[in-house]
PDB file of N, CA and C in Angstrom:
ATOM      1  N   UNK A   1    -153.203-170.514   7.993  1.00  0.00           N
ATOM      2  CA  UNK A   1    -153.209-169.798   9.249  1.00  0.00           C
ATOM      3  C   UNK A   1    -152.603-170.646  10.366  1.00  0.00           C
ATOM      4  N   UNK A   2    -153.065-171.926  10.328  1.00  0.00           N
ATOM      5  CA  UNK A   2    -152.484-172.736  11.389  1.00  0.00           C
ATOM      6  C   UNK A   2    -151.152-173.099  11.514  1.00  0.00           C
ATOM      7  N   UNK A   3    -150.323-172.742  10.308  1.00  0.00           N
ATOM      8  CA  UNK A   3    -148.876-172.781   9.947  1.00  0.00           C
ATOM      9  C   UNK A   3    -147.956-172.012  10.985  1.00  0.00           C
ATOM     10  N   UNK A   4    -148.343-170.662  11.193  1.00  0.00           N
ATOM     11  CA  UNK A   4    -147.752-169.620  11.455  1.00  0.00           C
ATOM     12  C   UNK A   4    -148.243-168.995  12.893  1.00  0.00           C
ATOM     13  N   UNK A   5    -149.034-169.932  14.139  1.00  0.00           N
ATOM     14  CA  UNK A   5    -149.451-169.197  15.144  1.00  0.00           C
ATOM     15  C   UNK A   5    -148.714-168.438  16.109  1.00  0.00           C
ATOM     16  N   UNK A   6    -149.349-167.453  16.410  1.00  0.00           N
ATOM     17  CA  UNK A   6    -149.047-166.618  17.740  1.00  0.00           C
ATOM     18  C   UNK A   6    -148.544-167.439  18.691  1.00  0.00           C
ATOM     19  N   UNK A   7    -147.737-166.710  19.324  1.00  0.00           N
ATOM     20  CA  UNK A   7    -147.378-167.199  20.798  1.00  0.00           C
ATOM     21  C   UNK A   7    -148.088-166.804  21.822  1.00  0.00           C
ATOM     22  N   UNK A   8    -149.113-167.455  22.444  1.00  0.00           N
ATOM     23  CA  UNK A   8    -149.993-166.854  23.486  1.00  0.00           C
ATOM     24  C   UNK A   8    -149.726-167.495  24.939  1.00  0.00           C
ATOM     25  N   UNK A   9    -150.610-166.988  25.809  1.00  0.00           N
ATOM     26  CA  UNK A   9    -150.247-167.155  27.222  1.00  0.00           C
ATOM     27  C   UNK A   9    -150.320-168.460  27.395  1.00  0.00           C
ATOM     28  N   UNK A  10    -151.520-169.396  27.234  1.00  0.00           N
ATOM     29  CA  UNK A  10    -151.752-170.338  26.770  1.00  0.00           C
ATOM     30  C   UNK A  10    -151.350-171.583  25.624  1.00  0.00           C
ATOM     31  N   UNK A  11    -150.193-171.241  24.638  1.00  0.00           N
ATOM     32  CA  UNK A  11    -150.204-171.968  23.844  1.00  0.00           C
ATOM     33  C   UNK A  11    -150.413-171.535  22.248  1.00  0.00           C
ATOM     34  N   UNK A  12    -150.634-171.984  21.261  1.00  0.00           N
ATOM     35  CA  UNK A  12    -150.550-171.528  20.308  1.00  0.00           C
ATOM     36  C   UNK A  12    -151.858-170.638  19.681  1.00  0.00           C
ATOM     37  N   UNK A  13    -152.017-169.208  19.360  1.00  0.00           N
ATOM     38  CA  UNK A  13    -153.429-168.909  19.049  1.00  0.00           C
ATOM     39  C   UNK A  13    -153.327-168.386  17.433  1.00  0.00           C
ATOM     40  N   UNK A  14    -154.484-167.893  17.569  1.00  0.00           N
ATOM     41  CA  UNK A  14    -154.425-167.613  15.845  1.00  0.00           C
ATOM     42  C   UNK A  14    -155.409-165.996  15.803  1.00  0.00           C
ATOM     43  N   UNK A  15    -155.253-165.818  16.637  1.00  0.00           N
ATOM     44  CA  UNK A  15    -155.596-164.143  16.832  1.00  0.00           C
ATOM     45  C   UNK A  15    -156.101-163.620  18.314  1.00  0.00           C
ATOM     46  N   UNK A  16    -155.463-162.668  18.673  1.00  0.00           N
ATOM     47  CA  UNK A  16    -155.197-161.890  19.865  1.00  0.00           C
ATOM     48  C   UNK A  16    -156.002-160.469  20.207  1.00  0.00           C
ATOM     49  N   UNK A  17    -156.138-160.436  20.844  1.00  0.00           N
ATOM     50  CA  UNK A  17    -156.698-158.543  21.606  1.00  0.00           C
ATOM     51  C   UNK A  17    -155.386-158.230  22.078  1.00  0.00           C
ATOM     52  N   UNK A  18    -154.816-157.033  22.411  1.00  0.00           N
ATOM     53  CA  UNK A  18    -154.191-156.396  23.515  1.00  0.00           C
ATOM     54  C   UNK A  18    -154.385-155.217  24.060  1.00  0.00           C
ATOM     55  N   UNK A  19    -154.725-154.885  24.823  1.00  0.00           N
ATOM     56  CA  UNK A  19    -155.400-153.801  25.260  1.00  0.00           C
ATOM     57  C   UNK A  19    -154.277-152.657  26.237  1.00  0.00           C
ATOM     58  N   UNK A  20    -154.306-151.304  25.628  1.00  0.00           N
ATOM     59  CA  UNK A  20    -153.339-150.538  26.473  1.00  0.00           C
ATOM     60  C   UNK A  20    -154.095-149.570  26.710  1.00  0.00           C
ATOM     61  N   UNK A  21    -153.865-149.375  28.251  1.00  0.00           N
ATOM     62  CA  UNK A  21    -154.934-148.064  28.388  1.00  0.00           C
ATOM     63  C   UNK A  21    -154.216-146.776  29.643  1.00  0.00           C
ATOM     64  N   UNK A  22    -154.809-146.154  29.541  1.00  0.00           N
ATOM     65  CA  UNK A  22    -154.502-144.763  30.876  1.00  0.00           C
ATOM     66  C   UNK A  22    -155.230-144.095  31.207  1.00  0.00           C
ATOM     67  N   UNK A  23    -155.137-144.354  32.764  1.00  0.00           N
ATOM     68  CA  UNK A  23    -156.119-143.597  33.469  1.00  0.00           C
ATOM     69  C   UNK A  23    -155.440-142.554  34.570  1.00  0.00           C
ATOM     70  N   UNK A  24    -156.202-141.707  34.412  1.00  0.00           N
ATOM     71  CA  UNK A  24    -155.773-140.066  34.607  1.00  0.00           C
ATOM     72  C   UNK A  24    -157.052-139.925  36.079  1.00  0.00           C
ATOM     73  N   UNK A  25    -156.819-139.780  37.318  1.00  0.00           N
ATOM     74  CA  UNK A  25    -157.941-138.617  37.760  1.00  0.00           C
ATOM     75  C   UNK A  25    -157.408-137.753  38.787  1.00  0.00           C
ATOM     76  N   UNK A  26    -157.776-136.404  38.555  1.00  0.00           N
ATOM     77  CA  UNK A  26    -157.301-135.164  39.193  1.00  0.00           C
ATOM     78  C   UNK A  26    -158.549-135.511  40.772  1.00  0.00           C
ATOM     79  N   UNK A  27    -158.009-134.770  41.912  1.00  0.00           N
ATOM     80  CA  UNK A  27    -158.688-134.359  43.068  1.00  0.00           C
ATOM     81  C   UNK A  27    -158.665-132.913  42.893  1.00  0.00           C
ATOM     82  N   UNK A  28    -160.070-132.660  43.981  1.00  0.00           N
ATOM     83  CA  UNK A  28    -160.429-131.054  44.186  1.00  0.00           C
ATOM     84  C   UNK A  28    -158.680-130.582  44.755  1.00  0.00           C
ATOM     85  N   UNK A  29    -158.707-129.469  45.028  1.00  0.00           N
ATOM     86  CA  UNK A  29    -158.057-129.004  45.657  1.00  0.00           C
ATOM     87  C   UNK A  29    -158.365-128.839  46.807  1.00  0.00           C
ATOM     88  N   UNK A  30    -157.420-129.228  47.693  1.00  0.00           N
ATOM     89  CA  UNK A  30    -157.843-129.761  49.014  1.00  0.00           C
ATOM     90  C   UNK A  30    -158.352-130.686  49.709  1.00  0.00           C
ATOM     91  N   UNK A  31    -159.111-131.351  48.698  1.00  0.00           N
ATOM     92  CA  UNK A  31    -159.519-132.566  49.459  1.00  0.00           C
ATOM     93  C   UNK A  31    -158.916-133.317  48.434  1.00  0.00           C
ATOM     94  N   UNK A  32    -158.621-134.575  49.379  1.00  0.00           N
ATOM     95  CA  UNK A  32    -157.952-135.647  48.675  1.00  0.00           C
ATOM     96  C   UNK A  32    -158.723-136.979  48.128  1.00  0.00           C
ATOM     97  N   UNK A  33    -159.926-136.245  48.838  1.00  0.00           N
ATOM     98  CA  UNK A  33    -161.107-138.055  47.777  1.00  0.00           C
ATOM     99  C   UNK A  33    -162.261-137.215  47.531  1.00  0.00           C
ATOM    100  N   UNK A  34    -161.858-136.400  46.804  1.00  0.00           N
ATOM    101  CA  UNK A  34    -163.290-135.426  46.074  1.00  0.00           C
ATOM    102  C   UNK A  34    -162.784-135.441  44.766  1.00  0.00           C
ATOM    103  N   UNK A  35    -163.147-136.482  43.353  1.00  0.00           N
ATOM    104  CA  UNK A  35    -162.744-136.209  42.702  1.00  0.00           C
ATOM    105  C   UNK A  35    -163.288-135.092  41.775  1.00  0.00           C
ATOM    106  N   UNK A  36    -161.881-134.347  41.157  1.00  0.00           N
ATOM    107  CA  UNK A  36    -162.643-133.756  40.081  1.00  0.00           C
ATOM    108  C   UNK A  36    -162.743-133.478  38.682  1.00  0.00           C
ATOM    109  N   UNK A  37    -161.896-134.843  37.872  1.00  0.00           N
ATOM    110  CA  UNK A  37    -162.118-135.253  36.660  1.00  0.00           C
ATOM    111  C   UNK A  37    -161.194-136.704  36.492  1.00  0.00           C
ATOM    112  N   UNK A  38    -162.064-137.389  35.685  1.00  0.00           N
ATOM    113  CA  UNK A  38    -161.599-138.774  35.425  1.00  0.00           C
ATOM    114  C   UNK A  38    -161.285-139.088  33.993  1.00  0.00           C
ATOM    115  N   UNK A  39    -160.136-139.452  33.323  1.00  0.00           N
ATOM    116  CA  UNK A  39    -159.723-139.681  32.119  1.00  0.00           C
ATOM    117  C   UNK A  39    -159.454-140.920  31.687  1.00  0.00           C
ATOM    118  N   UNK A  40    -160.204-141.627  31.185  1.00  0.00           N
ATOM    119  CA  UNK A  40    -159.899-142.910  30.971  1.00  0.00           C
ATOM    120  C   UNK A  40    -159.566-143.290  29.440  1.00  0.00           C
ATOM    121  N   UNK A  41    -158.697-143.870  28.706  1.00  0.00           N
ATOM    122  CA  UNK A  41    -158.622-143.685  27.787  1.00  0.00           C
ATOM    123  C   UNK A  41    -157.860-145.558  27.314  1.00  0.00           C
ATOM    124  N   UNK A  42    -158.954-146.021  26.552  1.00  0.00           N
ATOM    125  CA  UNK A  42    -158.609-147.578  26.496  1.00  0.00           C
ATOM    126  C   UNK A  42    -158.255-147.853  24.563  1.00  0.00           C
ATOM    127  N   UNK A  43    -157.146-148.115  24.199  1.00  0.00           N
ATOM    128  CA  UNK A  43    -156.697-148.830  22.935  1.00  0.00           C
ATOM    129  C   UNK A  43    -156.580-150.545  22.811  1.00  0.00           C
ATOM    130  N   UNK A  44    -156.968-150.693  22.113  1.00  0.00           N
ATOM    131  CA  UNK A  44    -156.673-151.849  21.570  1.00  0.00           C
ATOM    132  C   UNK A  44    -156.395-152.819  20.495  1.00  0.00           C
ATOM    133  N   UNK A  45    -155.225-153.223  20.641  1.00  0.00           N
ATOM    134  CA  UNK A  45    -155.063-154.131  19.304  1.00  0.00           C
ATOM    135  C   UNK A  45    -155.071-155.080  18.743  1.00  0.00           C
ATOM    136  N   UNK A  46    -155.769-155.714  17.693  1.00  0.00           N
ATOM    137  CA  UNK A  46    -156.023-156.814  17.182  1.00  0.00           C
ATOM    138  C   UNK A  46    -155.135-157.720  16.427  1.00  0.00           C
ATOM    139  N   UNK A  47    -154.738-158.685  16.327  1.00  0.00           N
ATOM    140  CA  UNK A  47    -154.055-158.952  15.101  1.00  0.00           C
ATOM    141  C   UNK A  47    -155.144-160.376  14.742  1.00  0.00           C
ATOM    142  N   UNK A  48    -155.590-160.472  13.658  1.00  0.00           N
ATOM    143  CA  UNK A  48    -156.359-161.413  13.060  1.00  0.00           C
ATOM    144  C   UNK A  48    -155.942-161.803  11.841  1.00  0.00           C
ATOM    145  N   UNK A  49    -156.446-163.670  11.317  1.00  0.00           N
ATOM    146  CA  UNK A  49    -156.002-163.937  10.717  1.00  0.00           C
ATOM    147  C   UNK A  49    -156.426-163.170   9.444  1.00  0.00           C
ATOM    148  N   UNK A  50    -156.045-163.432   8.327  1.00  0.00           N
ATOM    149  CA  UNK A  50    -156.429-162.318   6.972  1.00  0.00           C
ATOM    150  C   UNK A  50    -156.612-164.112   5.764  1.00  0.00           C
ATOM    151  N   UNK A  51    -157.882-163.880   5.267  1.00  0.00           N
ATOM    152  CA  UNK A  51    -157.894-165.130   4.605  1.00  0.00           C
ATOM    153  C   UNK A  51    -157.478-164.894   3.092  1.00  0.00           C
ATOM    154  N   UNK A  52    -156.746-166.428   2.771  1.00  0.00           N
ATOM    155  CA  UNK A  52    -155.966-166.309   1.633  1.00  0.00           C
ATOM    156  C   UNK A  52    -156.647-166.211   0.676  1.00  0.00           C
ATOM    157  N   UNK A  53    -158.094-165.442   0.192  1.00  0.00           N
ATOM    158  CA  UNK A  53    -159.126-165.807  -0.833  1.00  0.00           C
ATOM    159  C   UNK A  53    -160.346-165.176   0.015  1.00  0.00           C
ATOM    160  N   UNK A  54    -160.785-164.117  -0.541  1.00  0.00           N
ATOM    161  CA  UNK A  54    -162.505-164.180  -0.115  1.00  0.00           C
ATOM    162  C   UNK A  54    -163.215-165.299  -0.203  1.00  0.00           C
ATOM    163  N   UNK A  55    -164.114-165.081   0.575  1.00  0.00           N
ATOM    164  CA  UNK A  55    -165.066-166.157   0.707  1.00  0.00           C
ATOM    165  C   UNK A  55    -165.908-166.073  -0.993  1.00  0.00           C
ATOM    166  N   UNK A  56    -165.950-167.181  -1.174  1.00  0.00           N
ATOM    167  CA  UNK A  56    -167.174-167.420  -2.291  1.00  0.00           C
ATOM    168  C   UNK A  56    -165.909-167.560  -3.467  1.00  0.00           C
ATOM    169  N   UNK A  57    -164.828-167.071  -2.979  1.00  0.00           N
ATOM    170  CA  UNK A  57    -163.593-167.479  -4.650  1.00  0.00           C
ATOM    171  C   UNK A  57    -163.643-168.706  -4.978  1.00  0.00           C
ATOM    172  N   UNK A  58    -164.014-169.246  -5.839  1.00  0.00           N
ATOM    173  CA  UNK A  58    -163.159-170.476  -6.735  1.00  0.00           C
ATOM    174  C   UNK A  58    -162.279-170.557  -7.094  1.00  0.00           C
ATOM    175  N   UNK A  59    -160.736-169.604  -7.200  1.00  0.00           N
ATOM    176  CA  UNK A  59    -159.734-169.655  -7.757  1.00  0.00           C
ATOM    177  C   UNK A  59    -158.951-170.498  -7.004  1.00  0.00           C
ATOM    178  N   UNK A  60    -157.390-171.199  -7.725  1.00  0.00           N
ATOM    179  CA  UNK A  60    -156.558-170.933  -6.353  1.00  0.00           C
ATOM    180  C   UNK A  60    -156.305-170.107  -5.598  1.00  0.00           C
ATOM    181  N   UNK A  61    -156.352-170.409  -4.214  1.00  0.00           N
ATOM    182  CA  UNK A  61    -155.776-169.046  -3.363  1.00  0.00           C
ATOM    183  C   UNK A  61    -154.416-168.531  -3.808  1.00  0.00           C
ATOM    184  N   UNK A  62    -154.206-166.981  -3.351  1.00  0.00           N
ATOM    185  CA  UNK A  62    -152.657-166.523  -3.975  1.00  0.00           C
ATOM    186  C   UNK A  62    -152.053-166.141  -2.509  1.00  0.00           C
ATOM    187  N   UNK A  63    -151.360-165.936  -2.319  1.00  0.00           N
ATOM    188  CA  UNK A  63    -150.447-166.079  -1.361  1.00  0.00           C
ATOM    189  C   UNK A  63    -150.699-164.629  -0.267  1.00  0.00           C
ATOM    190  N   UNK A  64    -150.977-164.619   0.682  1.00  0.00           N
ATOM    191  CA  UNK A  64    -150.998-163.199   1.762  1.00  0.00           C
ATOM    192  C   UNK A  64    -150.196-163.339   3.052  1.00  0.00           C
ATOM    193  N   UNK A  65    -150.558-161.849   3.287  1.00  0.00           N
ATOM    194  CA  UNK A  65    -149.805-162.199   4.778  1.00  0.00           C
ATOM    195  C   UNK A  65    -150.381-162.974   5.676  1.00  0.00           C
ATOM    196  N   UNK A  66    -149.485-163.209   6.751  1.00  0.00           N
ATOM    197  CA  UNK A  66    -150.225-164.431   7.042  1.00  0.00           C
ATOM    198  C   UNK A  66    -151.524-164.152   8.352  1.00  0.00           C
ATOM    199  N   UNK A  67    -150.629-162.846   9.284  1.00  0.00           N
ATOM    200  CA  UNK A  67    -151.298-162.035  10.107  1.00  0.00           C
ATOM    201  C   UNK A  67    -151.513-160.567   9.572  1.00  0.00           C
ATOM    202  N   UNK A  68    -152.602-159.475  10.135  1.00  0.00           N
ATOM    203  CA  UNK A  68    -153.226-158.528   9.903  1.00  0.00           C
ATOM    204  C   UNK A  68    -153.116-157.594  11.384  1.00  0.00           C
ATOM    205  N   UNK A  69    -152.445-156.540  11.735  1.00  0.00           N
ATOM    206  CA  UNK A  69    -152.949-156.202  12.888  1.00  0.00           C
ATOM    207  C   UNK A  69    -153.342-154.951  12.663  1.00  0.00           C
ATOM    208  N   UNK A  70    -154.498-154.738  13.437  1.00  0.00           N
ATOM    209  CA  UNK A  70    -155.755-153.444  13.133  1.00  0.00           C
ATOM    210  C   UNK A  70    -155.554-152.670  14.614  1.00  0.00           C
ATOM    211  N   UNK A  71    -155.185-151.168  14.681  1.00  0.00           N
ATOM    212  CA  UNK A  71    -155.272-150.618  16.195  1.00  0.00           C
ATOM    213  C   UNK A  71    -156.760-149.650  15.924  1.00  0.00           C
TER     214      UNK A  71
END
């Protein structure tokens, strides 16, 4: 894992969040700070490392990817 790190804001990481989101809110009609629905809607994506071997294997490890990203 430590072979292959991310490029982060900071420096080199080895797994990330990124978060994309949209927010939506309508007003009454007519008034302009009466709201009258709020849509918030938050994604996010992971990429984590993926280990070369479950835990508890004794084998040699076999070869994987090196990152995993999960939305």
């Amino acid at each position: 894992m430590r072979r292959y790190p991310l490029r982060g804001a900071k420096g080199a990481e080895l797994a990330n969040i990124r978060p994309n989101y949209n927010l939506k809110v309508a007003t009454k009609p007519g008034r302009a700070c009466a709201v009258a629905s709020i849509n918030l809607h938050i994604k996010f994506t992971m990429t984590l490392p993926r280990a070369a071997r479950p835990a508890g294997e004794q084998n040699e490890p076999q070869v994987a990817p090196v990152m995993e990203v999960i939305h």
